[in-house]
C-alpha atoms as a PDB file:
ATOM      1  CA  UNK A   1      92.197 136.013 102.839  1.00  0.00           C
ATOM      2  CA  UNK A   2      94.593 132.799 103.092  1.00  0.00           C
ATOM      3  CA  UNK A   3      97.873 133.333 103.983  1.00  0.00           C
ATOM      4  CA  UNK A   4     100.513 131.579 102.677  1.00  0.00           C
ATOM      5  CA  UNK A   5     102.568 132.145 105.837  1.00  0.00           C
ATOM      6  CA  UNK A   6     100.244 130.417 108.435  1.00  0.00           C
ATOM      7  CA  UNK A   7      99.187 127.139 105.626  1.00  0.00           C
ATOM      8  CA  UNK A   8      99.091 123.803 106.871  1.00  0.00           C
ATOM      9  CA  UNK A   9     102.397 121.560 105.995  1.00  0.00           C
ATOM     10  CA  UNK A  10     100.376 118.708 104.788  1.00  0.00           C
ATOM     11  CA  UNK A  11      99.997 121.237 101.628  1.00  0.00           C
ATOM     12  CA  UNK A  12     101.909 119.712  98.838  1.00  0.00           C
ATOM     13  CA  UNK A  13     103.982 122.434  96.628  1.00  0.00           C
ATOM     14  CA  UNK A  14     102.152 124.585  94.360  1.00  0.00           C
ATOM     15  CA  UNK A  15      99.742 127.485  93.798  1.00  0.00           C
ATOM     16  CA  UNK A  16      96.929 126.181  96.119  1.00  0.00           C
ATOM     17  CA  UNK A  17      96.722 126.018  99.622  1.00  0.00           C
ATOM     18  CA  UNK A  18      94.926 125.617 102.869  1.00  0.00           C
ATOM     19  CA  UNK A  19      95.764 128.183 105.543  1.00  0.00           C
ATOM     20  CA  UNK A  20      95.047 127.868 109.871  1.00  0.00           C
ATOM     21  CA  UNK A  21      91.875 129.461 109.406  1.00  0.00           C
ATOM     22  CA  UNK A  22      89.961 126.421 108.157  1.00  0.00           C
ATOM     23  CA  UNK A  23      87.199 125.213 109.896  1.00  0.00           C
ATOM     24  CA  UNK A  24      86.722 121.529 108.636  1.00  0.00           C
ATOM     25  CA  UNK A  25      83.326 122.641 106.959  1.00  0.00           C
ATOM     26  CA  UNK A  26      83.853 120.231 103.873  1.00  0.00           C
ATOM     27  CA  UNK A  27      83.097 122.228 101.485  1.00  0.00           C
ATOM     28  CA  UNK A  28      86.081 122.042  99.510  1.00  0.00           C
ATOM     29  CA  UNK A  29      86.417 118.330  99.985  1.00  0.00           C
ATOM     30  CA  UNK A  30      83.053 117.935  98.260  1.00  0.00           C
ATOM     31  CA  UNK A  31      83.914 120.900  95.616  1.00  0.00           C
ATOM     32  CA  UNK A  32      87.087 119.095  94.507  1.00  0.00           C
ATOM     33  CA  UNK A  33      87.599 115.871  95.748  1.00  0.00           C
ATOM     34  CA  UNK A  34      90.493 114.962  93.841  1.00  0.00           C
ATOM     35  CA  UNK A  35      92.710 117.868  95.461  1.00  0.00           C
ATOM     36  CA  UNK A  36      91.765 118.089  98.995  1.00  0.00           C
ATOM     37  CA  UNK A  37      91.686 115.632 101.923  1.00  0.00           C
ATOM     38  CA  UNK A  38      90.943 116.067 105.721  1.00  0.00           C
ATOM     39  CA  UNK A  39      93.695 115.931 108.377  1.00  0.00           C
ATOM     40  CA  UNK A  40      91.298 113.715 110.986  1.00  0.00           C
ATOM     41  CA  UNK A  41      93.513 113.861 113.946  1.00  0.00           C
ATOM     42  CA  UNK A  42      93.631 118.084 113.215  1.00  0.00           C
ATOM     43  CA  UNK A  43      90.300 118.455 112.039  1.00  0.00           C
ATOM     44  CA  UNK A  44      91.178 120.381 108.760  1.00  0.00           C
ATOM     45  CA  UNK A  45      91.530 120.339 104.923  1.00  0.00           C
ATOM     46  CA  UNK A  46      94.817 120.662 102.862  1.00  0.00           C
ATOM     47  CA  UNK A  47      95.556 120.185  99.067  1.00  0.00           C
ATOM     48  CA  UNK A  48      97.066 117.044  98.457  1.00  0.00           C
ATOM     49  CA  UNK A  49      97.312 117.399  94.852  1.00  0.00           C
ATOM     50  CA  UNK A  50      97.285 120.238  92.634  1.00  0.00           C
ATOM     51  CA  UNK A  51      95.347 120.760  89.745  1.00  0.00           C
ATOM     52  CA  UNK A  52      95.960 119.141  86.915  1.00  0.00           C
ATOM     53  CA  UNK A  53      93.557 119.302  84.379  1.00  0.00           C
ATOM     54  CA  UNK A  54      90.819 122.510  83.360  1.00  0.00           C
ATOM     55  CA  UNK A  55      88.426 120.497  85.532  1.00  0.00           C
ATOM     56  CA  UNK A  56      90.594 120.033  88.799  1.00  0.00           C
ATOM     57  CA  UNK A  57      91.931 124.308  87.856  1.00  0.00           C
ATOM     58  CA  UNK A  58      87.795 125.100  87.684  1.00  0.00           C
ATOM     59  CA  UNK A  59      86.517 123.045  91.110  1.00  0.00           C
ATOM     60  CA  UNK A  60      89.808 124.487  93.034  1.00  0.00           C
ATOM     61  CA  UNK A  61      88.866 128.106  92.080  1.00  0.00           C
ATOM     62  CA  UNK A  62      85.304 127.467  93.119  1.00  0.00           C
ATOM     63  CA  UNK A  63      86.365 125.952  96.424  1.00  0.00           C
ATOM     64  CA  UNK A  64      88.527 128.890  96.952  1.00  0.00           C
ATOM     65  CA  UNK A  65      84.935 131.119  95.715  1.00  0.00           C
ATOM     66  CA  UNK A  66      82.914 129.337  98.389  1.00  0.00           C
ATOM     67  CA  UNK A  67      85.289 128.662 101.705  1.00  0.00           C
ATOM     68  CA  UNK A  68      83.496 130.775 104.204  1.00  0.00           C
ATOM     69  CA  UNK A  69      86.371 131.317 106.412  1.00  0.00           C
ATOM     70  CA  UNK A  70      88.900 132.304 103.024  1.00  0.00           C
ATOM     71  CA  UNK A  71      91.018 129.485 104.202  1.00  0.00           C
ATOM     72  CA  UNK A  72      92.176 128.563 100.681  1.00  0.00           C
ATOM     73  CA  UNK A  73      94.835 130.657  98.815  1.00  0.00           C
ATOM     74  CA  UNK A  74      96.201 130.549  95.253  1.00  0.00           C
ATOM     75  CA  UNK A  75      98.869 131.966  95.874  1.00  0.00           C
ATOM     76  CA  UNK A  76     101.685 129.715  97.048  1.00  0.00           C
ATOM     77  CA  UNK A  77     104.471 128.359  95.488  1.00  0.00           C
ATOM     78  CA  UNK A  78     104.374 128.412  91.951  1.00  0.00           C
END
């Protein structure tokens, strides 16, 4: 489970989130494009936008569903 604690500052404000556990597996960079992005020199994800529409709401849940490691919380700050 993510922890809002250990997430990545890239993370912009809001209830989404990518915590230290990611390992750069892309899966939520292909499940919602629009909200994540890779740090390259770090080699891991962060939300750089928060859901905005149903749509963006639907693909971050189901990036949150999928991430192997639980990297992504929903959670944060509201």
């Amino acid at each position: 489970m993510a922890d809002k604690a250990n997430k990545y500052p890239e993370n912009v404000p809001g209830k989404y989130y990518v915590d230290n556990q990611c390992i750069d597996c892309d899966l939520c960079r292909e499940t919602a494009p629009n909200n994540f992005r890779r740090n390259e020199e770090g080699g891991y994800s962060y939300v750089y936008k928060q859901p905005t529409t149903p749509e963006e709401e639907a693909q971050c849940k189901d990036a949150k569903e999928g991430c192997p490691v639980e990297a992504i919380g929903d959670d944060g700050d509201q």
